[in-house]
C-alpha atoms as a PDB file:
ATOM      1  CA  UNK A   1      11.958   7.985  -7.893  1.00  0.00           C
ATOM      2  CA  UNK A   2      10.928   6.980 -11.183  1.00  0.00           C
ATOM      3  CA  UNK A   3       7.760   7.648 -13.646  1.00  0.00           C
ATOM      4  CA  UNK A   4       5.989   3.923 -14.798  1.00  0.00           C
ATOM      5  CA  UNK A   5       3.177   5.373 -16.350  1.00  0.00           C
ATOM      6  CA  UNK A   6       1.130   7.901 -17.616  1.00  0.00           C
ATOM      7  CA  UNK A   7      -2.744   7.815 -17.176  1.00  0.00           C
ATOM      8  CA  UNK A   8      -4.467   5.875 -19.020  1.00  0.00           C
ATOM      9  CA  UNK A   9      -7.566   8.478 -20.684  1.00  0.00           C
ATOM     10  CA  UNK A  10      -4.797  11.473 -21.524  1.00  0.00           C
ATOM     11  CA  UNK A  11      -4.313  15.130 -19.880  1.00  0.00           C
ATOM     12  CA  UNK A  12      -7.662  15.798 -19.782  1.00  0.00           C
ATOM     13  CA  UNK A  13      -8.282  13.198 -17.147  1.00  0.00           C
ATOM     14  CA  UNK A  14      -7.132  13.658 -13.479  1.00  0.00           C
ATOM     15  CA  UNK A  15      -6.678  10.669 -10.389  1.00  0.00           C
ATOM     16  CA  UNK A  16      -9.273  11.206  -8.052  1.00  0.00           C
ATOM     17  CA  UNK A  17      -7.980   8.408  -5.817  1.00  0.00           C
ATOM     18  CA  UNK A  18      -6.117   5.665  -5.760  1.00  0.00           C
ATOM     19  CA  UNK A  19      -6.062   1.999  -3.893  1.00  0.00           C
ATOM     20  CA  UNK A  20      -2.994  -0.159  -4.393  1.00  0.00           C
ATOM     21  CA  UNK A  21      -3.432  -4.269  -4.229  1.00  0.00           C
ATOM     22  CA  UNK A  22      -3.131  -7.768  -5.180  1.00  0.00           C
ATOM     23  CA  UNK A  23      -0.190  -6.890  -7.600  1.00  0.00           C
ATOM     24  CA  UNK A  24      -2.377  -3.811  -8.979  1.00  0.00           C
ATOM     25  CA  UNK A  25      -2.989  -0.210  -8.553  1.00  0.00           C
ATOM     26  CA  UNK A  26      -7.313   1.262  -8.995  1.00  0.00           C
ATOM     27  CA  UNK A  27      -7.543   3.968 -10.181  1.00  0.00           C
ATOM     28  CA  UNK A  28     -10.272   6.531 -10.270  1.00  0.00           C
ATOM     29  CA  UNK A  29      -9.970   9.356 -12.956  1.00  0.00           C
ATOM     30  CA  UNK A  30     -12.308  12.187 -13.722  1.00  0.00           C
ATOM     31  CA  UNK A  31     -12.450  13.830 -16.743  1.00  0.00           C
ATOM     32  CA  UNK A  32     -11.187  17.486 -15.305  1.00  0.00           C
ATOM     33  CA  UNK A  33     -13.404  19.843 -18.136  1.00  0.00           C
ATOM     34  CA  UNK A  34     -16.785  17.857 -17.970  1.00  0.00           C
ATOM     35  CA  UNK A  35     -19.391  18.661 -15.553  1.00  0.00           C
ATOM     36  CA  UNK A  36     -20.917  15.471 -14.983  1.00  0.00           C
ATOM     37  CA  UNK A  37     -17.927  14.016 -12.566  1.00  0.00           C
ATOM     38  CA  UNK A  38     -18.375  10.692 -14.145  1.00  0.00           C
ATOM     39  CA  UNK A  39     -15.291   8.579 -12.863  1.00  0.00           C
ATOM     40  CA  UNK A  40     -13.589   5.958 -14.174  1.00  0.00           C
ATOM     41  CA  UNK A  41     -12.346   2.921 -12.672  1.00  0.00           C
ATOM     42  CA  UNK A  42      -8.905   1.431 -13.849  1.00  0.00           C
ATOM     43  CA  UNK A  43      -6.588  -1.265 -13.022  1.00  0.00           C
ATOM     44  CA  UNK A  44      -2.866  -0.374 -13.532  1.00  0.00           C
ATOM     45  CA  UNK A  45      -0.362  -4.166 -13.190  1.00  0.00           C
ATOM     46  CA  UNK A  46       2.517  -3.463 -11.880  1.00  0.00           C
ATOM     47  CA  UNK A  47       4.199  -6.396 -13.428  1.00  0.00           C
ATOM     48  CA  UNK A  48       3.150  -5.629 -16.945  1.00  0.00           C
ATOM     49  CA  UNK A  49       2.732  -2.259 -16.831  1.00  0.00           C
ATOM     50  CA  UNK A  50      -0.616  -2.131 -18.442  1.00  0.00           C
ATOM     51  CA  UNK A  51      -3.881  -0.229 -17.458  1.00  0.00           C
ATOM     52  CA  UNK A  52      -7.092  -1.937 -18.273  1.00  0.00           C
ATOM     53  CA  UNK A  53     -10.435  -0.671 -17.983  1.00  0.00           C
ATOM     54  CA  UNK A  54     -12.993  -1.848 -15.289  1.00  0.00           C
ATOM     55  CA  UNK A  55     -15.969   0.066 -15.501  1.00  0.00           C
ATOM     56  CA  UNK A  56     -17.136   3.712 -16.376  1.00  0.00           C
ATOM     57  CA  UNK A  57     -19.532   4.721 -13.121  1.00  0.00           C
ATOM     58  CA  UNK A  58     -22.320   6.823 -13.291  1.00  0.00           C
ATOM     59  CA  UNK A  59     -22.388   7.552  -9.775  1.00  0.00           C
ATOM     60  CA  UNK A  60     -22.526  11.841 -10.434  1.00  0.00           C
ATOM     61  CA  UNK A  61     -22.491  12.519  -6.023  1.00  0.00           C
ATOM     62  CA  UNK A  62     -19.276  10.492  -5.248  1.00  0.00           C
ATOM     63  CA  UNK A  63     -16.826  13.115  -5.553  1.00  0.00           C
ATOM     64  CA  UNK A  64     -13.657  13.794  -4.287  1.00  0.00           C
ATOM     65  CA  UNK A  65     -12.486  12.966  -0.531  1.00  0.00           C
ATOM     66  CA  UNK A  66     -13.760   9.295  -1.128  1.00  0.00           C
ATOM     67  CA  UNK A  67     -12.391   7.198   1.590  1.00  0.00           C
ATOM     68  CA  UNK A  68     -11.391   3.685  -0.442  1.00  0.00           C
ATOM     69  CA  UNK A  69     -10.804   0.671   1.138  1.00  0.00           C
ATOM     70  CA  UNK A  70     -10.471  -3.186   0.506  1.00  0.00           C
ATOM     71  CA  UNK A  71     -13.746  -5.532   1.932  1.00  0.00           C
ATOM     72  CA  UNK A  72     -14.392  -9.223   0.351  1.00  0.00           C
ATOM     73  CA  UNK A  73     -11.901  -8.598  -2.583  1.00  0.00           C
ATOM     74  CA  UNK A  74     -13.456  -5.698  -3.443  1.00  0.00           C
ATOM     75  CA  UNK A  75     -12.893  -1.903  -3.922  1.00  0.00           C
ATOM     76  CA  UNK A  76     -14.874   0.338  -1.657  1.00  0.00           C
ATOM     77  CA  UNK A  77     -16.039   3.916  -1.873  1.00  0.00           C
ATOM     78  CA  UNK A  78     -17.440   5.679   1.369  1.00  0.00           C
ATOM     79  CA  UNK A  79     -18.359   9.516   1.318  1.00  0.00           C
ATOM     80  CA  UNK A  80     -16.834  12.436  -0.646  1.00  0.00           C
ATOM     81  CA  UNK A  81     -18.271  15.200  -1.639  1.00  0.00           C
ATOM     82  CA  UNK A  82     -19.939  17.260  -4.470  1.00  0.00           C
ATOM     83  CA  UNK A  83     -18.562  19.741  -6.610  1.00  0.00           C
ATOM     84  CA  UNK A  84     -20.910  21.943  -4.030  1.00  0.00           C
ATOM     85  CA  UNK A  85     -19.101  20.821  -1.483  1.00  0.00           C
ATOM     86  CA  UNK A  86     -21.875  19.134  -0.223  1.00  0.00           C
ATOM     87  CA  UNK A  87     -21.175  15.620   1.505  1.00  0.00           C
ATOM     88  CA  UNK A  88     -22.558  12.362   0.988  1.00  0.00           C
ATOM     89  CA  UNK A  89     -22.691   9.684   2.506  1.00  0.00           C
ATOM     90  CA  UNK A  90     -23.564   6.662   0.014  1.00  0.00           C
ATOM     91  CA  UNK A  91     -21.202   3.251   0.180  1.00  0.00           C
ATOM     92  CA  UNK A  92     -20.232   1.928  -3.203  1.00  0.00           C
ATOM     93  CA  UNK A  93     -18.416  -1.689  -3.523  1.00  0.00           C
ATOM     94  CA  UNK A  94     -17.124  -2.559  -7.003  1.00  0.00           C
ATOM     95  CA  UNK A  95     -16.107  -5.915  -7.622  1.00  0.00           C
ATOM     96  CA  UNK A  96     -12.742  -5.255 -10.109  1.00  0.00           C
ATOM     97  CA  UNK A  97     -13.227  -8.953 -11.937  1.00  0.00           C
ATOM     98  CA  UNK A  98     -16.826  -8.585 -13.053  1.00  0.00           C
ATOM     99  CA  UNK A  99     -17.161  -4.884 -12.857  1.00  0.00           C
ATOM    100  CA  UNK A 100     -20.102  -5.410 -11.180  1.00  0.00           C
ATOM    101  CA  UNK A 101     -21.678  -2.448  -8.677  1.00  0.00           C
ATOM    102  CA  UNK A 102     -23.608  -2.876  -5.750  1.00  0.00           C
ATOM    103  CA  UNK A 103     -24.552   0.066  -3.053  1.00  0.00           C
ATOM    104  CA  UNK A 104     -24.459  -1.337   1.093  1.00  0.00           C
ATOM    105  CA  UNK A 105     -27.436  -0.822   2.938  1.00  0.00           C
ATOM    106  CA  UNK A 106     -25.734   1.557   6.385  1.00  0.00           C
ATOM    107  CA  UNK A 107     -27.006   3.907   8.159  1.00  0.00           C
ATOM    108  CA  UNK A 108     -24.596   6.496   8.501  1.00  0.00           C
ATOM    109  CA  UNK A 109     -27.066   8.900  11.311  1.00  0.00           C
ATOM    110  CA  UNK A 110     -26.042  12.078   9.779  1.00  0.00           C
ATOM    111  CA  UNK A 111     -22.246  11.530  10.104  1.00  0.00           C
ATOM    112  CA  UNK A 112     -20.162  10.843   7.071  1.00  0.00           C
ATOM    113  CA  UNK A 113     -16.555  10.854   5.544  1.00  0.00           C
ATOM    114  CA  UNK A 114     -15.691  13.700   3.525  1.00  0.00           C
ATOM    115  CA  UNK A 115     -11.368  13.911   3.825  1.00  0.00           C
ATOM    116  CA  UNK A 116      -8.907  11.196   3.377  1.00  0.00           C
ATOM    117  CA  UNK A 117     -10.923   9.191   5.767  1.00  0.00           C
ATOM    118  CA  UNK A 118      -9.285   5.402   7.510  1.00  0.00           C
ATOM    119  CA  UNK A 119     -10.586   1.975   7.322  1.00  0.00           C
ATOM    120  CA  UNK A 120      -9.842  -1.049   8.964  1.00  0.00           C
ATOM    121  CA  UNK A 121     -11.689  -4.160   8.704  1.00  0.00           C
ATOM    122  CA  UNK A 122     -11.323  -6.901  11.886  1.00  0.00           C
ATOM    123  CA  UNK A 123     -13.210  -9.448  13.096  1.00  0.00           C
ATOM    124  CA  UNK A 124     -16.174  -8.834  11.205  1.00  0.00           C
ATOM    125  CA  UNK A 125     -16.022  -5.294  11.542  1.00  0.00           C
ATOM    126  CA  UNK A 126     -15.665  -2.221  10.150  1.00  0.00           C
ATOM    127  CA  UNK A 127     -13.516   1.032  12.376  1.00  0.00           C
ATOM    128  CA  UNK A 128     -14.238   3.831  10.647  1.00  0.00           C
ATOM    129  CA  UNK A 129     -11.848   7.680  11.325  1.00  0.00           C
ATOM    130  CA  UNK A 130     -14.262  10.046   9.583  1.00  0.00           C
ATOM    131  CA  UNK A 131     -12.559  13.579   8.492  1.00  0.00           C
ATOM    132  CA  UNK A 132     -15.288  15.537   8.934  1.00  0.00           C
ATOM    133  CA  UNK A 133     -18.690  14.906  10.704  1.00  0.00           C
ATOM    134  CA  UNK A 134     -21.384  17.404   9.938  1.00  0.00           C
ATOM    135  CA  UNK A 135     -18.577  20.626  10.137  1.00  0.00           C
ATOM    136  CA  UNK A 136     -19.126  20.050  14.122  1.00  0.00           C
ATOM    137  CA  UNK A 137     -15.672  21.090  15.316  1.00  0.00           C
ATOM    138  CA  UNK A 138     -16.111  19.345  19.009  1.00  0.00           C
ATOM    139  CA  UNK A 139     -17.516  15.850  17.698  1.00  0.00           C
ATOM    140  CA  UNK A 140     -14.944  13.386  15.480  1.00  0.00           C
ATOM    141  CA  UNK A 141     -16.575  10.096  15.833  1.00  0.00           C
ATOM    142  CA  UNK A 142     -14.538   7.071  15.528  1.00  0.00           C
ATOM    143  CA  UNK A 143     -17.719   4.107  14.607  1.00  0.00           C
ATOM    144  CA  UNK A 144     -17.881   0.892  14.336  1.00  0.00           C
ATOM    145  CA  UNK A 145     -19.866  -1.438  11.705  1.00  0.00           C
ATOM    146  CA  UNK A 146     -20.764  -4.760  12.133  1.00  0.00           C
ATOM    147  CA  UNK A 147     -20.972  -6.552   9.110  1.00  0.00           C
ATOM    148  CA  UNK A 148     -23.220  -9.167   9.815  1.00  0.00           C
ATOM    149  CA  UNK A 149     -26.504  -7.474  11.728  1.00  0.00           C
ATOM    150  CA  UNK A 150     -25.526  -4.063   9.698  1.00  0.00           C
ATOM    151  CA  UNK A 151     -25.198  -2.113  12.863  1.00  0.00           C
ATOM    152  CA  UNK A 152     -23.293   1.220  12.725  1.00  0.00           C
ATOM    153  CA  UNK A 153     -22.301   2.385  16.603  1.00  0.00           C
ATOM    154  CA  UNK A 154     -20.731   5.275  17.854  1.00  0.00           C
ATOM    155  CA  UNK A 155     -19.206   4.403  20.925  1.00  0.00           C
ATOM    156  CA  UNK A 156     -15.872   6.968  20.820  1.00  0.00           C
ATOM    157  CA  UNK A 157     -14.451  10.262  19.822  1.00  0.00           C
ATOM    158  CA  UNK A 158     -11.722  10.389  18.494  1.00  0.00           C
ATOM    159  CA  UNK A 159      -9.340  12.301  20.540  1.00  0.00           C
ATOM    160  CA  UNK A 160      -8.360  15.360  18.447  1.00  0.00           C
ATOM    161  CA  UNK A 161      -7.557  18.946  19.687  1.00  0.00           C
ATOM    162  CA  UNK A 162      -8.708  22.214  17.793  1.00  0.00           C
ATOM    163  CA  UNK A 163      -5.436  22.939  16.942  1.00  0.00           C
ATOM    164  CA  UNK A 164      -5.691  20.247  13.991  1.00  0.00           C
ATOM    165  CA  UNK A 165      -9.088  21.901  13.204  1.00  0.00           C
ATOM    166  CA  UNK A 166      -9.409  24.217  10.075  1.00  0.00           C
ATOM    167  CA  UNK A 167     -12.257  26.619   9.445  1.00  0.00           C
ATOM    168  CA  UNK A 168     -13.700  24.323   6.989  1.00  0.00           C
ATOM    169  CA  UNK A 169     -14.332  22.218  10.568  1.00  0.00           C
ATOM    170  CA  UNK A 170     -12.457  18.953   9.235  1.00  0.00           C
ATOM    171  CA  UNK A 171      -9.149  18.397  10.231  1.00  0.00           C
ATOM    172  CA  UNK A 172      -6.214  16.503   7.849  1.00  0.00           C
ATOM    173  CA  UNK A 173      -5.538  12.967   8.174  1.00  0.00           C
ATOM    174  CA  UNK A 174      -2.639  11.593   6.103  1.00  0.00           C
ATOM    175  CA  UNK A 175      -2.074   7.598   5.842  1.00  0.00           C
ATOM    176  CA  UNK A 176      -3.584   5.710   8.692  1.00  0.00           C
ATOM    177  CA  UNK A 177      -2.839   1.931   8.765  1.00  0.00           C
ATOM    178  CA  UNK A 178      -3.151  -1.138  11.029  1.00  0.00           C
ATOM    179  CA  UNK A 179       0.074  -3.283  12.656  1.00  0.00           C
ATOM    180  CA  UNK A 180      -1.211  -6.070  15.095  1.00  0.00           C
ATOM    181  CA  UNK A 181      -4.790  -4.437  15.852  1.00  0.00           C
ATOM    182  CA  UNK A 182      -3.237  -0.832  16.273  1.00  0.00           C
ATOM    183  CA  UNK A 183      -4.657   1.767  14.557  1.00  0.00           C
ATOM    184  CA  UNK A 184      -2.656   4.740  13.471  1.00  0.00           C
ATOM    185  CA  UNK A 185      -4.160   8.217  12.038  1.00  0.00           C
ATOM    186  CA  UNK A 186      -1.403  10.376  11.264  1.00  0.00           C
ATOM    187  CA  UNK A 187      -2.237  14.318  11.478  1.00  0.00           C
ATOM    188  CA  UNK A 188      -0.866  17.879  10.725  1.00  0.00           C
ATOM    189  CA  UNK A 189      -1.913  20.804  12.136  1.00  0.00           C
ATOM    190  CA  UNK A 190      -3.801  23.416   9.874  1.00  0.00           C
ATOM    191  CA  UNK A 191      -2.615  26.860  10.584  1.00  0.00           C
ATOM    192  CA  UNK A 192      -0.260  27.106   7.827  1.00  0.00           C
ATOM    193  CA  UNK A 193       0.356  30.813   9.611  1.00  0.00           C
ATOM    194  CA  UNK A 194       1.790  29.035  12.684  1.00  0.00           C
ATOM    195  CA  UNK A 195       5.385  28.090  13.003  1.00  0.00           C
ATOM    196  CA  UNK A 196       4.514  26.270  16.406  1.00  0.00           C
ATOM    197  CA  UNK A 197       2.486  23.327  14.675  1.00  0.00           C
ATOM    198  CA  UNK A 198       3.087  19.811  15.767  1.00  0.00           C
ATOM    199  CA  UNK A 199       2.766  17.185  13.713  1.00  0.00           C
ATOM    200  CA  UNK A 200       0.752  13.971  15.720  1.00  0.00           C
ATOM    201  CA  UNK A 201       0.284  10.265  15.740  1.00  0.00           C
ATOM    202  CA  UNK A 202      -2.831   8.755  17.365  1.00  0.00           C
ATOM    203  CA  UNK A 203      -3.004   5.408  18.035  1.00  0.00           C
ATOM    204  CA  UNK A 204      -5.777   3.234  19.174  1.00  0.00           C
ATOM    205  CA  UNK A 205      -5.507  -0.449  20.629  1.00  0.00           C
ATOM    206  CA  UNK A 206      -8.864  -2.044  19.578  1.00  0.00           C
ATOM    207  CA  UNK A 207      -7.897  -4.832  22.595  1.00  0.00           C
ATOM    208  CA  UNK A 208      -7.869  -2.320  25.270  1.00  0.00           C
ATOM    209  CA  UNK A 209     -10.127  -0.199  23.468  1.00  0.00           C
ATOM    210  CA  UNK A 210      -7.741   3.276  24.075  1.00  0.00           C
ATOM    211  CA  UNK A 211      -6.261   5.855  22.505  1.00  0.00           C
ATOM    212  CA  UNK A 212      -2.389   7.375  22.526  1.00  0.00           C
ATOM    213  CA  UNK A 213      -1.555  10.457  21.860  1.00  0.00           C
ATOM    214  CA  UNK A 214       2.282  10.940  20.490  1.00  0.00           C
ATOM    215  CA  UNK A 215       3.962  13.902  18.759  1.00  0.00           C
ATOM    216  CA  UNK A 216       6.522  13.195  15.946  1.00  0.00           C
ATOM    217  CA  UNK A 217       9.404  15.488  16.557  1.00  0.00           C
ATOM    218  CA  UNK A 218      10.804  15.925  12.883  1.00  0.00           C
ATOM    219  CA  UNK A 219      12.362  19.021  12.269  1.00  0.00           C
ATOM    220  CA  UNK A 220       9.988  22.001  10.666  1.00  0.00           C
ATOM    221  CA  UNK A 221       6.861  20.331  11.884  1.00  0.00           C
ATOM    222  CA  UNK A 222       4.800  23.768  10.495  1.00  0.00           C
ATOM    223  CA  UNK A 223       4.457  21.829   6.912  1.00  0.00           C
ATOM    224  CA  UNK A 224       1.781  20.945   4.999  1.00  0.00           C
ATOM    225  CA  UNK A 225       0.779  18.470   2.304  1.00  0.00           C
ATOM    226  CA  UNK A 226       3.529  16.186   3.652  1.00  0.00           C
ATOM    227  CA  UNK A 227       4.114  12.670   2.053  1.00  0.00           C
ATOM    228  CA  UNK A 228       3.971   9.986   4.502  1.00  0.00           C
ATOM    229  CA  UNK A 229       3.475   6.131   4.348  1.00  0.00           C
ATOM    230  CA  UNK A 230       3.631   2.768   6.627  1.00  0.00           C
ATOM    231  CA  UNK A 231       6.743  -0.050   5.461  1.00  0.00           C
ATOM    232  CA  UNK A 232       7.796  -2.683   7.417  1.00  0.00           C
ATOM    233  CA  UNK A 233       6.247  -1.224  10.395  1.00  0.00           C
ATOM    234  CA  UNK A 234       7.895   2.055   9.931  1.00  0.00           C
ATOM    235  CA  UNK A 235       6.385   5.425   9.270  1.00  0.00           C
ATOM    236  CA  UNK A 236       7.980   7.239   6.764  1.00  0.00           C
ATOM    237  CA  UNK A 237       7.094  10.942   6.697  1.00  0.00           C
ATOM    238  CA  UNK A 238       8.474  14.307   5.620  1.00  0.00           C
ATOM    239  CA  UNK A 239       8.618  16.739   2.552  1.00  0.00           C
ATOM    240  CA  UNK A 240       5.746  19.610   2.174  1.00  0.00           C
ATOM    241  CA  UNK A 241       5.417  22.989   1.502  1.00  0.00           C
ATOM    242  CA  UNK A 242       6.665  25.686   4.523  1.00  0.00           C
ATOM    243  CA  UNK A 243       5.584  29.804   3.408  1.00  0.00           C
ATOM    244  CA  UNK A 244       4.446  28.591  -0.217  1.00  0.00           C
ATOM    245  CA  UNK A 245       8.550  26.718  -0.305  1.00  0.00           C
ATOM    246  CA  UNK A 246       8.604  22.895  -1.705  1.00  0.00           C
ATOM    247  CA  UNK A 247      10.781  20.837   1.009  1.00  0.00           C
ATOM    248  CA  UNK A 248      12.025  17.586   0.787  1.00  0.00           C
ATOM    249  CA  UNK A 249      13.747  16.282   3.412  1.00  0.00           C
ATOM    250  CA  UNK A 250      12.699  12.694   4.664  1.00  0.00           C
ATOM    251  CA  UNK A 251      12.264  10.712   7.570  1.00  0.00           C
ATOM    252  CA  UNK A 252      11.994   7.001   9.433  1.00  0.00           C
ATOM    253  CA  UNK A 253      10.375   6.446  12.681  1.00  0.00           C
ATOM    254  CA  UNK A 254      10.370   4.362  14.600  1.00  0.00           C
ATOM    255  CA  UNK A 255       6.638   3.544  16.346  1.00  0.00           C
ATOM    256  CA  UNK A 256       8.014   2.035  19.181  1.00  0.00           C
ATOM    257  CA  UNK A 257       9.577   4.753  20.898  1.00  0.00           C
ATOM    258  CA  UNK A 258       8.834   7.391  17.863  1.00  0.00           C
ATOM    259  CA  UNK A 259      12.356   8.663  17.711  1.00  0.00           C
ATOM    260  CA  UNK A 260      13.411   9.601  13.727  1.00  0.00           C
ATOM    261  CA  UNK A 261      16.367   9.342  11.711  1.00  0.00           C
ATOM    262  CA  UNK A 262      16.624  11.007   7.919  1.00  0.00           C
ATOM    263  CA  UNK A 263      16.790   8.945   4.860  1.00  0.00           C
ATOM    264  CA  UNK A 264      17.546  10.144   1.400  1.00  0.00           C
ATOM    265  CA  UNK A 265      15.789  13.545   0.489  1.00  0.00           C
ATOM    266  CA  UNK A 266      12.586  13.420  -2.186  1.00  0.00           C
ATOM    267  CA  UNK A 267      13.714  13.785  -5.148  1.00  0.00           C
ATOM    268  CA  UNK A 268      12.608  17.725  -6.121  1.00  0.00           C
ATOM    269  CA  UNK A 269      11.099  17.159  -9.333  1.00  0.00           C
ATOM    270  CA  UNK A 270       8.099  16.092  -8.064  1.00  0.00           C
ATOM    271  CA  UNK A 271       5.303  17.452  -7.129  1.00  0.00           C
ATOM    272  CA  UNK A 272       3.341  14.374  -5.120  1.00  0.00           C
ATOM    273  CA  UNK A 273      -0.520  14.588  -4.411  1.00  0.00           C
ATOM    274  CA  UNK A 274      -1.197  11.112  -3.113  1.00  0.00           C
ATOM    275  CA  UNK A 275       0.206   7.885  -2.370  1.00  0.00           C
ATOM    276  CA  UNK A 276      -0.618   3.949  -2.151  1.00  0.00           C
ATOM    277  CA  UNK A 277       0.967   0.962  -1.798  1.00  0.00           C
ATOM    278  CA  UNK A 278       1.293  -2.890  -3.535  1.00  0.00           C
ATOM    279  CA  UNK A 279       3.000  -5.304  -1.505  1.00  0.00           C
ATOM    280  CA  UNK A 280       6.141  -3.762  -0.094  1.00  0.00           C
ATOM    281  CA  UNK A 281       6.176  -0.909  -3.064  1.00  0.00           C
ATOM    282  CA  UNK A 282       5.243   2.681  -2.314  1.00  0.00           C
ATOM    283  CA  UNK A 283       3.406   4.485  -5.441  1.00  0.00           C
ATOM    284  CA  UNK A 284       3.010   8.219  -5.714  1.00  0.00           C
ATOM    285  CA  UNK A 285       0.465  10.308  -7.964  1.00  0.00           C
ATOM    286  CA  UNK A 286       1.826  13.816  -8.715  1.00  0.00           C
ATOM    287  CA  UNK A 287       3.268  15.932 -11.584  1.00  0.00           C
ATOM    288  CA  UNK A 288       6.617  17.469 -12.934  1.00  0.00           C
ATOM    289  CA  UNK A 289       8.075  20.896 -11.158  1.00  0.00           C
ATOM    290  CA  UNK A 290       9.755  21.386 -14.067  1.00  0.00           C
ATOM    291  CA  UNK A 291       6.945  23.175 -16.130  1.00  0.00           C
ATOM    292  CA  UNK A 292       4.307  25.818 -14.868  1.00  0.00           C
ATOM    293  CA  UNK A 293       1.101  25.079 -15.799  1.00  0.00           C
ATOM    294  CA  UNK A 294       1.079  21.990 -17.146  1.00  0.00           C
ATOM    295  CA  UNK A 295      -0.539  18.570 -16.265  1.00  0.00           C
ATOM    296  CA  UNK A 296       1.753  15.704 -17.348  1.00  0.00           C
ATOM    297  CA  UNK A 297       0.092  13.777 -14.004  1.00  0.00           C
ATOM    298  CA  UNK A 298       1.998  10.542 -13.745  1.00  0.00           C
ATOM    299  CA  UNK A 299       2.320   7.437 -10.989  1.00  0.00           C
ATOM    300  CA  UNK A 300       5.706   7.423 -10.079  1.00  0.00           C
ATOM    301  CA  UNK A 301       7.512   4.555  -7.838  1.00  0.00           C
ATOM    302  CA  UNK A 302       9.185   5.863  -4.974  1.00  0.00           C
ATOM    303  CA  UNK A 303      12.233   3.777  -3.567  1.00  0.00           C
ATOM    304  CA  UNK A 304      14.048   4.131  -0.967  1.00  0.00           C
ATOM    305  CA  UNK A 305      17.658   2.771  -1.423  1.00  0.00           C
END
């Protein structure tokens, strides 16, 4: 693994999230000692390894959590919340040629995205996994929205068990991605006190319109904060922190018949917060273990030969 780049706006600044596409990474930074939670979209090339400013947004209730996702060429921004904690529910698209911002007319009926939320776009419409809906631990909706009469329907749970619930009443989804109209949504259990966690991969056929329930069997499933991915129709998963201790052992497996093999360990000088990808290249935001206290944040490329 090796640092490209720096942020663009210096220390002060921090990624919020992170989309990668079309040869580029966007970024959105937050300045980390202002109040105002301003953020800051920028493009990052991968081939010239050059950020460029798109456009400073005043939008001051899109916090963190924002579930990003790509719609007619453009970057959108569902949900988040406040530095209340308090959740919203507005959808931002920002077109990254003209810079230009426009807010989608949706009805969200009291349910919105607060947590690393999925989105997959088919057909003229919109699935939607929300992280946390209204901090009702026995309701996680899984809605549809149709694009062209604006019609948001909630016609199935998602199938998740309390064990993956924390007391905040959202539980943790890591990557989710779509290979030939399945949808994954990867999840970790929450009780960092129990060494009996699984570590789960739901998948839904939008054909047959059901849902599959399958445990990865890596070994020490009771981590947290794992890095994890989709390549070439592979999941790649492993790393995390076990009793407050940085692991980094790494997997492959196979979604066929989810058995696992280990590939190269992640490199332990890293401390990884998020991940996105541009093409066929995996790029990680995190910092340096090699200082306490310190925030040289960088995007690093993560390869796996």
């Amino acid at each position: 693994m090796g640092k490209i780049t720096n942020l663009p706006l210096g220390e002060n600044f921090k990624l919020v999230s992170m989309l990668g596409g079309s040869g580029n990474i966007y970024a959105f930074l937050t300045d980390r000692f202002k109040s105002d939670w301003n953020k800051y979209l920028w493009e990052y090339n991968v081939e010239s390894n050059k950020w460029n400013n798109i456009y400073n947004l005043d939008y001051k209730e899109i916090r963190h959590g924002s579930g990003l996702f790509w719609y007619e060429n453009k970057v959108n921004m569902i949900g988040g919340e406040n530095v209340d904690s308090n959740p919203r529910k507005e959808w931002f698209q920002f077109d990254p040629y003209d810079g230009s911002v426009n807010e989608i007319d949706y009805d969200p009926n009291g349910y919105f995205s607060r947590v690393g939320s999925g989105f997959w776009f088919v057909n003229g419409v919109i699935y939607f996994a929300l992280g946390d809906v209204a901090r009702d631990r026995d309701q996680y909706k899984f809605p549809k929205y149709n694009i062209i009469n604006k019609l948001l329907s909630f016609e199935k749970d998602i199938p998740v068990t309390s064990s993956f619930i924390n007391r905040y009443g959202f539980f943790d989804l890591l990557p989710t991605f779509n290979i030939n109209n399945n949808f994954y949504i990867l999840l970790e259990s929450n009780n960092s006190d129990d060494n009996n966690e699984i570590i789960t991969l739901l998948k839904y056929n939008i054909d047959d319109d059901t849902w599959a329930n399958n445990v990865i069997d890596i070994p020490k499933p009771s981590r947290r904060e794992m890095l994890s991915f989709e390549l070439f129709g592979n999941l790649y998963i492993g790393g995390g922190i076990i009793n407050q201790e940085h692991i980094f052992d790494f997997y492959k497996v196979n979604l066929n018949d989810f058995s696992y093999v280990r590939v190269k360990d992640i490199p332990n000088s890293v401390r990884y917060t998020s991940n996105t990808k541009v093409g066929d290249q995996i790029f990680i935001y995190g910092s340096s273990y090699n200082c306490n206290d310190c925030e040289d944040y960088a995007i690093y490329e993560f390869i796996l030969d």
